[in-house]
PDB file of N, CA and C in Angstrom:
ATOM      1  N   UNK A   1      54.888 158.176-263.463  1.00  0.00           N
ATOM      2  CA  UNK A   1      56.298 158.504-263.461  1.00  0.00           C
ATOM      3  C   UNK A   1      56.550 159.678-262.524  1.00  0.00           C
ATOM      4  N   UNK A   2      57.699 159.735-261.971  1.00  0.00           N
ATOM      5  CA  UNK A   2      58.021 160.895-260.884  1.00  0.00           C
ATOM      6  C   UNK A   2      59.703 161.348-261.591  1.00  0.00           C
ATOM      7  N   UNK A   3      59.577 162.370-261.121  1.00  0.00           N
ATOM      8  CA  UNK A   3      60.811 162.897-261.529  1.00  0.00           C
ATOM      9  C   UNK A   3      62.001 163.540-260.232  1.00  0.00           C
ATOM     10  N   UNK A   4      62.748 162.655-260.340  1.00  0.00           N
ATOM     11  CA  UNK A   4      63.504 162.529-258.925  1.00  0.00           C
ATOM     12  C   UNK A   4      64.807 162.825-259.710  1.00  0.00           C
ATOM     13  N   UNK A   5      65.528 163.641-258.741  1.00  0.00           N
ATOM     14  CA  UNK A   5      67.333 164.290-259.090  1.00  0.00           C
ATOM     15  C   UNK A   5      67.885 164.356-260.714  1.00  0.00           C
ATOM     16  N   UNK A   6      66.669 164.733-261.729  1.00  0.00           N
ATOM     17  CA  UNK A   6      66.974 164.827-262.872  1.00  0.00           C
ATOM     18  C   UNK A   6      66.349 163.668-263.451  1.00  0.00           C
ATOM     19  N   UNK A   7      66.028 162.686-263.057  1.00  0.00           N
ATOM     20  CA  UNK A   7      65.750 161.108-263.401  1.00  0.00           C
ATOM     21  C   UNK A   7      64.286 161.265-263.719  1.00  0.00           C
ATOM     22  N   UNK A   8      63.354 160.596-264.842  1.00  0.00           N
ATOM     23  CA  UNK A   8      62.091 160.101-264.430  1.00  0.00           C
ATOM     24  C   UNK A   8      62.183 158.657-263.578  1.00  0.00           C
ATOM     25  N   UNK A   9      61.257 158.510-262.997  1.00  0.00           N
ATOM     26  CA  UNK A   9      61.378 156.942-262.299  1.00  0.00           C
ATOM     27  C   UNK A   9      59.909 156.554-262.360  1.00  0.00           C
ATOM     28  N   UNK A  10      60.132 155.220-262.603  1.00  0.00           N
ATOM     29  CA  UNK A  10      58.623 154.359-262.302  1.00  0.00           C
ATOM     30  C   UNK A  10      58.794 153.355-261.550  1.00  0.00           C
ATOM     31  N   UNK A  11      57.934 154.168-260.523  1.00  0.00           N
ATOM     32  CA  UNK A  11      57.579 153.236-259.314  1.00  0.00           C
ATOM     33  C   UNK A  11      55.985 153.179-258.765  1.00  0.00           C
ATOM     34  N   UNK A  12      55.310 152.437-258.768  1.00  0.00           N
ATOM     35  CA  UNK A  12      53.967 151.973-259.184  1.00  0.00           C
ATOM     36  C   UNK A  12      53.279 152.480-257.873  1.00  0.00           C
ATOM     37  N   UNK A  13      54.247 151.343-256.860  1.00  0.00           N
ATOM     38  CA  UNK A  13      53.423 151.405-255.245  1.00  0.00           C
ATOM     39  C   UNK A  13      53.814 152.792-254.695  1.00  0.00           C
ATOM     40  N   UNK A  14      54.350 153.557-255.390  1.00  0.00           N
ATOM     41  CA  UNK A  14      54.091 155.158-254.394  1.00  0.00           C
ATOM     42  C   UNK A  14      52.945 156.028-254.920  1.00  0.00           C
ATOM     43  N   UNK A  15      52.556 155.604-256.250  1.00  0.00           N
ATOM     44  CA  UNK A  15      51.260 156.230-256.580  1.00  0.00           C
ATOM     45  C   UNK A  15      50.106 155.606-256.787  1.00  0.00           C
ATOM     46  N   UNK A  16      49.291 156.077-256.189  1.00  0.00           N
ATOM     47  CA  UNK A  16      47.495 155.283-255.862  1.00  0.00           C
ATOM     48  C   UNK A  16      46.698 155.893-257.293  1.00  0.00           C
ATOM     49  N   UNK A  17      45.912 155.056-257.143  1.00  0.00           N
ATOM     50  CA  UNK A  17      45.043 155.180-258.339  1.00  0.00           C
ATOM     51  C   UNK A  17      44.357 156.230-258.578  1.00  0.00           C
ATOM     52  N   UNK A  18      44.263 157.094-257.749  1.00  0.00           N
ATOM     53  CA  UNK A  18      43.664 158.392-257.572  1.00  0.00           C
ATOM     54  C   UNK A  18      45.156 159.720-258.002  1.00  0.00           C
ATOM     55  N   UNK A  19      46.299 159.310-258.130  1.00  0.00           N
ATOM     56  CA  UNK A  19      47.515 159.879-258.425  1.00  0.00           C
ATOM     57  C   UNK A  19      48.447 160.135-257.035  1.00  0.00           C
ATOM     58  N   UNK A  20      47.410 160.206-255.661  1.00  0.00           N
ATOM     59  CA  UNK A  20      48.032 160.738-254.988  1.00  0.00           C
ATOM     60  C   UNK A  20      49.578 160.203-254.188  1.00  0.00           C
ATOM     61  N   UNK A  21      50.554 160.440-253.810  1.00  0.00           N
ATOM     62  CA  UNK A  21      51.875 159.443-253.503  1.00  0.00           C
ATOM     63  C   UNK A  21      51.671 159.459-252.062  1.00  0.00           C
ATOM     64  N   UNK A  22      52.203 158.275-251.399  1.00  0.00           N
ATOM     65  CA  UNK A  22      52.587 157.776-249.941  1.00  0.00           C
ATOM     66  C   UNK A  22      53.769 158.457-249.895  1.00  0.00           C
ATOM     67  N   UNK A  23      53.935 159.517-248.469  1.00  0.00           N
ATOM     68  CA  UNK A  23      55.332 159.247-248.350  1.00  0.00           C
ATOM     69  C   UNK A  23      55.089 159.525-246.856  1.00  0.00           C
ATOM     70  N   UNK A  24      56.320 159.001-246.386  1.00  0.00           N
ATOM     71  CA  UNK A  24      57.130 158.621-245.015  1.00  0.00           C
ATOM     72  C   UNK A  24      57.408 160.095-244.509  1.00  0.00           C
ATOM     73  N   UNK A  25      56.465 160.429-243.512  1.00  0.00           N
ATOM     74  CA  UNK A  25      56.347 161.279-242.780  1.00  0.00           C
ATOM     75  C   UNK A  25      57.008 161.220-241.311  1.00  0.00           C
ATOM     76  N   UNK A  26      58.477 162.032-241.353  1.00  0.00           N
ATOM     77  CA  UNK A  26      58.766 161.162-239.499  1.00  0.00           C
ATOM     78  C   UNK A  26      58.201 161.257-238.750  1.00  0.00           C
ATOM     79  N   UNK A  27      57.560 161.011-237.039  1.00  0.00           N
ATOM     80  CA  UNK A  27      57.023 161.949-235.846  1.00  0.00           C
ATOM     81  C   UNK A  27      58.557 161.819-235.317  1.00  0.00           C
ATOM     82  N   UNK A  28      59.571 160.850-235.089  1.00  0.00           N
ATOM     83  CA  UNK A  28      60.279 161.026-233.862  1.00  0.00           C
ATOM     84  C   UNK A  28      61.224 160.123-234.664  1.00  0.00           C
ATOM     85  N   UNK A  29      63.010 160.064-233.842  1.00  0.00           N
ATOM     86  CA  UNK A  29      63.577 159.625-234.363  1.00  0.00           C
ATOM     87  C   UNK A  29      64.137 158.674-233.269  1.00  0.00           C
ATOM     88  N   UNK A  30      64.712 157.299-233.418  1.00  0.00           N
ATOM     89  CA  UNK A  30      65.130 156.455-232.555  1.00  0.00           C
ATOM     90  C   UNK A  30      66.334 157.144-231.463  1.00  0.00           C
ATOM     91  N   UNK A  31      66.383 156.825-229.823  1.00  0.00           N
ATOM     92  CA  UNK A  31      67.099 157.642-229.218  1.00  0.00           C
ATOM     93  C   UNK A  31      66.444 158.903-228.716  1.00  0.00           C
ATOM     94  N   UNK A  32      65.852 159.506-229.393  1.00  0.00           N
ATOM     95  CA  UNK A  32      65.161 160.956-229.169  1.00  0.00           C
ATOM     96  C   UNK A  32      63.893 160.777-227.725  1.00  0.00           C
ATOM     97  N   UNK A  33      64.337 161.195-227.069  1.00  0.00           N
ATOM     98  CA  UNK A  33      62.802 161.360-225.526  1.00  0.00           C
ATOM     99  C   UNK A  33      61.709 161.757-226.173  1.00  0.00           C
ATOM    100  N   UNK A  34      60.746 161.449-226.302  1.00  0.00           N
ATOM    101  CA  UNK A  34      59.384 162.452-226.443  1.00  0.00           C
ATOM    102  C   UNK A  34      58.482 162.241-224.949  1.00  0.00           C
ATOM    103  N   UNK A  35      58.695 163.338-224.211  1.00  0.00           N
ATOM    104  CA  UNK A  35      57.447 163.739-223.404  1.00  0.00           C
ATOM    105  C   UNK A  35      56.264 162.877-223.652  1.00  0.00           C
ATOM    106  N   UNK A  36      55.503 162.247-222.362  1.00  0.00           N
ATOM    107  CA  UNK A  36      54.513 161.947-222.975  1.00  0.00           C
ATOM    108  C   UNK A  36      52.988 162.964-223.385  1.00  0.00           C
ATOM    109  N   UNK A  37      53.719 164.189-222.762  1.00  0.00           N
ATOM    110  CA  UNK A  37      52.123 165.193-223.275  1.00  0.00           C
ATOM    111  C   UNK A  37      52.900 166.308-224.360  1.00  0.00           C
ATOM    112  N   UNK A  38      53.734 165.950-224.971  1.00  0.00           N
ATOM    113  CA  UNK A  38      54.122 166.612-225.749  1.00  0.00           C
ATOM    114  C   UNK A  38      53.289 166.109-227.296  1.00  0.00           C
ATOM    115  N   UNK A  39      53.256 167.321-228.347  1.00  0.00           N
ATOM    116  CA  UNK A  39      51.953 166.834-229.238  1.00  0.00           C
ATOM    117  C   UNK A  39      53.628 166.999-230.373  1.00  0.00           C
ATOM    118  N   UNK A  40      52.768 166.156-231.506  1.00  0.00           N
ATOM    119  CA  UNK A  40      53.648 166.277-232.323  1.00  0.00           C
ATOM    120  C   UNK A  40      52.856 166.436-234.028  1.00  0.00           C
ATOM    121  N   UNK A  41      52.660 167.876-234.456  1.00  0.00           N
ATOM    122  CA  UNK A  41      51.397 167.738-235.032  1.00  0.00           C
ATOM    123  C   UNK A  41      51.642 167.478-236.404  1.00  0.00           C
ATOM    124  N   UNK A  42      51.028 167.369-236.915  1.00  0.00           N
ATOM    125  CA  UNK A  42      50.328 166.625-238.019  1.00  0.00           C
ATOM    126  C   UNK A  42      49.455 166.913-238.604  1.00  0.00           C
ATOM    127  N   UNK A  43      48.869 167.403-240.162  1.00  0.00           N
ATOM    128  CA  UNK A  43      47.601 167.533-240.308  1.00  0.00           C
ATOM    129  C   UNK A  43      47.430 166.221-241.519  1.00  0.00           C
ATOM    130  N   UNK A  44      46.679 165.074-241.216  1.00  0.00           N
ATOM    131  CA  UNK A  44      46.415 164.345-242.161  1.00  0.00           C
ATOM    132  C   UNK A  44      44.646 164.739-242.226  1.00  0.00           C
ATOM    133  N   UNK A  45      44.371 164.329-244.275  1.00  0.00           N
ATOM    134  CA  UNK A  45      42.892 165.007-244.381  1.00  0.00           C
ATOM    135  C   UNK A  45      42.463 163.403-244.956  1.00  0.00           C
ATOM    136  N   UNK A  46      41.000 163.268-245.170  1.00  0.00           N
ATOM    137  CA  UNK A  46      40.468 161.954-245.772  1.00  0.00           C
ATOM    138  C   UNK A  46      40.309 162.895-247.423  1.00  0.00           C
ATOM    139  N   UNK A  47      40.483 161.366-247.965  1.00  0.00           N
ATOM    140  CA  UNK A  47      40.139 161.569-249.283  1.00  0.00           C
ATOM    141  C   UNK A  47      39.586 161.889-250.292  1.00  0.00           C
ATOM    142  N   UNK A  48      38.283 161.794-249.696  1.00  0.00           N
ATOM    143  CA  UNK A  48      36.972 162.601-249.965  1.00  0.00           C
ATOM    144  C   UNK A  48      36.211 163.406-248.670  1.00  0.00           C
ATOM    145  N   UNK A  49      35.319 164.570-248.943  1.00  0.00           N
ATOM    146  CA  UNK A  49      34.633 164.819-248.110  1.00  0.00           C
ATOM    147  C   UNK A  49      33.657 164.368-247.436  1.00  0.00           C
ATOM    148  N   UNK A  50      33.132 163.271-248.238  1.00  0.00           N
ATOM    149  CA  UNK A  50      32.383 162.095-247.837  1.00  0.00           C
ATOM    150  C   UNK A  50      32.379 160.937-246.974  1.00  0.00           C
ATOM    151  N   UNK A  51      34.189 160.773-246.790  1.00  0.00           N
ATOM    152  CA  UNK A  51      34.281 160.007-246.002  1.00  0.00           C
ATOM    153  C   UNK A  51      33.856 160.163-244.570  1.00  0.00           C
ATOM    154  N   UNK A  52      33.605 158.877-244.122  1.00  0.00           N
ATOM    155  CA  UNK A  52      33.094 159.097-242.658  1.00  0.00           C
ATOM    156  C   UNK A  52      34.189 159.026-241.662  1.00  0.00           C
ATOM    157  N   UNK A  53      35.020 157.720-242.012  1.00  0.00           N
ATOM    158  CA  UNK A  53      36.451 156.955-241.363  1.00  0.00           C
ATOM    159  C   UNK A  53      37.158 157.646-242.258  1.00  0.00           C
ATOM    160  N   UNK A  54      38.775 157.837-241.768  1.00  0.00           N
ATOM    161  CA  UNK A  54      39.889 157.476-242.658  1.00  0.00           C
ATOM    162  C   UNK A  54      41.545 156.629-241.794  1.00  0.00           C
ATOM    163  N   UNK A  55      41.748 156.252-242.615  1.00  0.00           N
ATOM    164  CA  UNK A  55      42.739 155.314-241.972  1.00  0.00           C
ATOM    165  C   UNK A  55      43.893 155.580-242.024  1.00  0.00           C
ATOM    166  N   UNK A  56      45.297 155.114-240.776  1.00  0.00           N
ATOM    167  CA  UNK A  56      46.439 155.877-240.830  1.00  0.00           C
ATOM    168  C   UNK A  56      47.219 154.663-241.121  1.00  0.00           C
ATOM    169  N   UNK A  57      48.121 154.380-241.179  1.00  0.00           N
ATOM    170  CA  UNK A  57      49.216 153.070-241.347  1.00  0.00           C
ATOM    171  C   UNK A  57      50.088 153.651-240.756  1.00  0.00           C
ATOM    172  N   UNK A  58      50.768 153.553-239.892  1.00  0.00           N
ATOM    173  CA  UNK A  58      51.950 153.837-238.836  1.00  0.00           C
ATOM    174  C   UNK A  58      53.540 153.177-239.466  1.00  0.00           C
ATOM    175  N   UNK A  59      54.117 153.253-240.094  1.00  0.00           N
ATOM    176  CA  UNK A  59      55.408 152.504-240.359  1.00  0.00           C
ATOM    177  C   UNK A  59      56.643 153.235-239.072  1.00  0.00           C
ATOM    178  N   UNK A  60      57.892 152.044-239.004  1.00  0.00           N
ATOM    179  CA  UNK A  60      58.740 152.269-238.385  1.00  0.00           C
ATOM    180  C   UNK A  60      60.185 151.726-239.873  1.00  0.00           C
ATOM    181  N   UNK A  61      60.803 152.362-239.450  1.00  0.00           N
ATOM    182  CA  UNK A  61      62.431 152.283-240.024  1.00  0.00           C
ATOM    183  C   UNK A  61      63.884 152.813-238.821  1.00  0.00           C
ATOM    184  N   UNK A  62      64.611 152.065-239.420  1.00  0.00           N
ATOM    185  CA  UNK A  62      65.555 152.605-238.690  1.00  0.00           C
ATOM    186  C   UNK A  62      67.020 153.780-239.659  1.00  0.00           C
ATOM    187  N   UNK A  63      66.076 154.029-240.785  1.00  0.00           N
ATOM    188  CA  UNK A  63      67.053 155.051-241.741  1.00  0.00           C
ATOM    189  C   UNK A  63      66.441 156.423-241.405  1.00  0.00           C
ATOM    190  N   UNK A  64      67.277 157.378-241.460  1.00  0.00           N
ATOM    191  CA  UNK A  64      67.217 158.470-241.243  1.00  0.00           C
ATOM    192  C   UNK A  64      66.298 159.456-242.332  1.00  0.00           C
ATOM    193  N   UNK A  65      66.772 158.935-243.303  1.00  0.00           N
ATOM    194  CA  UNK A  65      66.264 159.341-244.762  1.00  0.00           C
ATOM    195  C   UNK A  65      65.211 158.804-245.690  1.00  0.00           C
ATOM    196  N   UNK A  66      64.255 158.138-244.790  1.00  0.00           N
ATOM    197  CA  UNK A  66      63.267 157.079-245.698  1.00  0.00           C
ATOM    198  C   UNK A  66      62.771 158.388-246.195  1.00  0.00           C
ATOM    199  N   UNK A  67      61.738 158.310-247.420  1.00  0.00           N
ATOM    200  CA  UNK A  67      61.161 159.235-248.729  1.00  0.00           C
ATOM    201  C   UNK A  67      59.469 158.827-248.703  1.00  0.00           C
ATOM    202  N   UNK A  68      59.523 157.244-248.445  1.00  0.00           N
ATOM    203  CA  UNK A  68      58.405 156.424-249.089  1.00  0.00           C
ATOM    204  C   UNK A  68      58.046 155.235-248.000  1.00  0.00           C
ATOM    205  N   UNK A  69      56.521 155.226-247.836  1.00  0.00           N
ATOM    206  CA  UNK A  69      56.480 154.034-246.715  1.00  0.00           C
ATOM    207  C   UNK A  69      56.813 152.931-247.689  1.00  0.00           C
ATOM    208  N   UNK A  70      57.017 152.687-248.766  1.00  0.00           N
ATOM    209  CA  UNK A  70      57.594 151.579-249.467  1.00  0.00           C
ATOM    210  C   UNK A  70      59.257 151.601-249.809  1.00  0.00           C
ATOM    211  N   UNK A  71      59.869 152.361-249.036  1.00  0.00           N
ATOM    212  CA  UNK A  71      61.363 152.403-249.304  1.00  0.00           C
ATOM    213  C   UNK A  71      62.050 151.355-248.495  1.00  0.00           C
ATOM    214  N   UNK A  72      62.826 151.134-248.697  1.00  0.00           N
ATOM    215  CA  UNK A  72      64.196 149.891-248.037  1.00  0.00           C
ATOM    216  C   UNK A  72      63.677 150.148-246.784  1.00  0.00           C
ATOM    217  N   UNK A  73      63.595 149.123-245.976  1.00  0.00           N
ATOM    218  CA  UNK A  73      63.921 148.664-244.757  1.00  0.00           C
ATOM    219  C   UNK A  73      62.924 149.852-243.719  1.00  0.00           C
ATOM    220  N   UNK A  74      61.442 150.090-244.525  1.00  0.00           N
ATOM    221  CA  UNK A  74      60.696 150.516-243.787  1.00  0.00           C
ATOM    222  C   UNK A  74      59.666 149.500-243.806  1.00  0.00           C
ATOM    223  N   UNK A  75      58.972 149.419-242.495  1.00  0.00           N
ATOM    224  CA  UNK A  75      58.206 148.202-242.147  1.00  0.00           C
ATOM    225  C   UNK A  75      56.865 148.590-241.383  1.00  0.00           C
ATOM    226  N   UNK A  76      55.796 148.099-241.832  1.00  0.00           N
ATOM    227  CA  UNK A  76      54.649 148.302-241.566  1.00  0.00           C
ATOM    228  C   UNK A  76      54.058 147.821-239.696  1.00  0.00           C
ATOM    229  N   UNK A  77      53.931 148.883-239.215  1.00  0.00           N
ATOM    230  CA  UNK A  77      53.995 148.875-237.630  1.00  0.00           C
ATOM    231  C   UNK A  77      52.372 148.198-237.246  1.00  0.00           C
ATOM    232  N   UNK A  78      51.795 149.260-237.699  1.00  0.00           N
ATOM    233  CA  UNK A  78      49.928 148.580-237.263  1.00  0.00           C
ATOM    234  C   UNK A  78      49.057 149.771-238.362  1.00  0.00           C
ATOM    235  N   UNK A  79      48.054 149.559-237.951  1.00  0.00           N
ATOM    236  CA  UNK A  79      47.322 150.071-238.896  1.00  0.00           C
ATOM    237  C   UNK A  79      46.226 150.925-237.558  1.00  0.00           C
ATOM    238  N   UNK A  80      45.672 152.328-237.875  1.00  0.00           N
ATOM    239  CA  UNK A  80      44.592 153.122-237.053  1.00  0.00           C
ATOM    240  C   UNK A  80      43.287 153.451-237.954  1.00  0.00           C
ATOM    241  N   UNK A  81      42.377 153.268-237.465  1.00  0.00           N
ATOM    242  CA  UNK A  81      41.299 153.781-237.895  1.00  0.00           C
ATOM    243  C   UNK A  81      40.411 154.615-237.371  1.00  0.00           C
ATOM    244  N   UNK A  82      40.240 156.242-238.168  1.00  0.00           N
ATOM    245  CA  UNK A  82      39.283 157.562-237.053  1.00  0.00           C
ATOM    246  C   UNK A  82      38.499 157.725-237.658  1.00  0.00           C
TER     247      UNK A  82
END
Protein backbone atom coordinates (compact mmCIF):
# COMPACT_ATOMS: atom_id res chain seq x y z
CA UNK A 1 0.00 0.00 0.00
CA UNK A 2 1.29 3.63 -0.68
CA UNK A 3 -0.06 6.55 0.67
CA UNK A 4 -0.74 9.19 -1.94
CA UNK A 5 -2.68 12.87 -1.25
CA UNK A 6 -4.19 11.52 2.01
CA UNK A 7 -5.37 8.20 0.22
CA UNK A 8 -3.83 4.65 0.90
CA UNK A 9 -3.68 3.03 -2.62
CA UNK A 10 -2.97 -0.47 -3.86
CA UNK A 11 -1.18 -0.76 -6.68
CA UNK A 12 0.83 -4.00 -7.05
CA UNK A 13 3.05 -3.24 -10.32
CA UNK A 14 4.80 -0.16 -8.67
CA UNK A 15 6.13 -2.30 -5.92
CA UNK A 16 8.71 -5.23 -6.51
CA UNK A 17 9.06 -7.94 -4.34
CA UNK A 18 11.95 -6.65 -2.67
CA UNK A 19 9.50 -3.38 -1.65
CA UNK A 20 11.38 -1.20 -3.78
CA UNK A 21 8.86 1.25 -6.29
CA UNK A 22 9.47 2.07 -10.16
CA UNK A 23 9.09 5.48 -10.83
CA UNK A 24 9.31 7.61 -14.02
CA UNK A 25 12.30 9.52 -13.90
CA UNK A 26 12.30 12.38 -16.82
CA UNK A 27 15.84 13.02 -18.83
CA UNK A 28 14.18 15.47 -21.40
CA UNK A 29 10.94 16.73 -22.40
CA UNK A 30 9.31 16.56 -26.01
CA UNK A 31 10.27 19.91 -28.07
CA UNK A 32 13.22 20.60 -25.71
CA UNK A 33 17.01 20.58 -27.87
CA UNK A 34 19.44 18.52 -25.98
CA UNK A 35 23.02 19.10 -27.18
CA UNK A 36 24.47 16.12 -28.21
CA UNK A 37 27.52 16.32 -25.56
CA UNK A 38 25.46 17.65 -23.08
CA UNK A 39 25.23 14.96 -19.98
CA UNK A 40 22.13 14.63 -18.25
CA UNK A 41 22.96 12.94 -14.93
CA UNK A 42 21.59 10.39 -13.22
CA UNK A 43 22.71 8.18 -10.51
CA UNK A 44 21.05 4.71 -10.96
CA UNK A 45 22.65 1.82 -8.34
CA UNK A 46 22.17 -2.26 -8.87
CA UNK A 47 20.35 -4.05 -6.41
CA UNK A 48 22.70 -5.88 -4.77
CA UNK A 49 26.37 -5.46 -4.42
CA UNK A 50 26.81 -8.59 -6.03
CA UNK A 51 25.47 -7.85 -9.03
CA UNK A 52 27.66 -7.97 -11.96
CA UNK A 53 24.98 -6.45 -14.80
CA UNK A 54 22.12 -4.22 -13.99
CA UNK A 55 19.47 -3.29 -16.31
CA UNK A 56 17.75 0.06 -17.36
CA UNK A 57 14.20 0.09 -19.16
CA UNK A 58 13.98 3.41 -20.98
CA UNK A 59 10.11 4.43 -21.18
CA UNK A 60 8.71 7.35 -23.32
CA UNK A 61 5.25 9.32 -22.61
CA UNK A 62 3.92 12.19 -23.88
CA UNK A 63 2.40 13.58 -20.23
CA UNK A 64 4.17 15.97 -18.46
CA UNK A 65 3.37 14.51 -15.10
CA UNK A 66 3.91 10.69 -15.38
CA UNK A 67 4.79 9.39 -11.41
CA UNK A 68 5.20 5.62 -12.52
CA UNK A 69 6.69 3.71 -15.55
CA UNK A 70 3.28 1.96 -15.20
CA UNK A 71 1.11 5.15 -15.35
CA UNK A 72 -1.39 6.07 -18.32
CA UNK A 73 -0.02 6.36 -21.55
CA UNK A 74 3.63 5.61 -20.63
CA UNK A 75 5.16 3.08 -22.98
CA UNK A 76 8.01 0.88 -22.83
CA UNK A 77 10.84 2.26 -25.35
CA UNK A 78 13.75 -0.62 -25.22
CA UNK A 79 15.41 -2.14 -22.65
CA UNK A 80 19.75 -1.48 -21.70
CA UNK A 81 21.93 -3.70 -20.16
CA UNK A 82 25.58 -2.48 -18.10
Amino acid sequence: MLFVNGNWVIHQKKILKNGRVIEFSQLAKRGDEVPVDQIIPRIFSPHSVFQKKMGLDLYITNDDDAKYCDSPNVKLLGKMVY
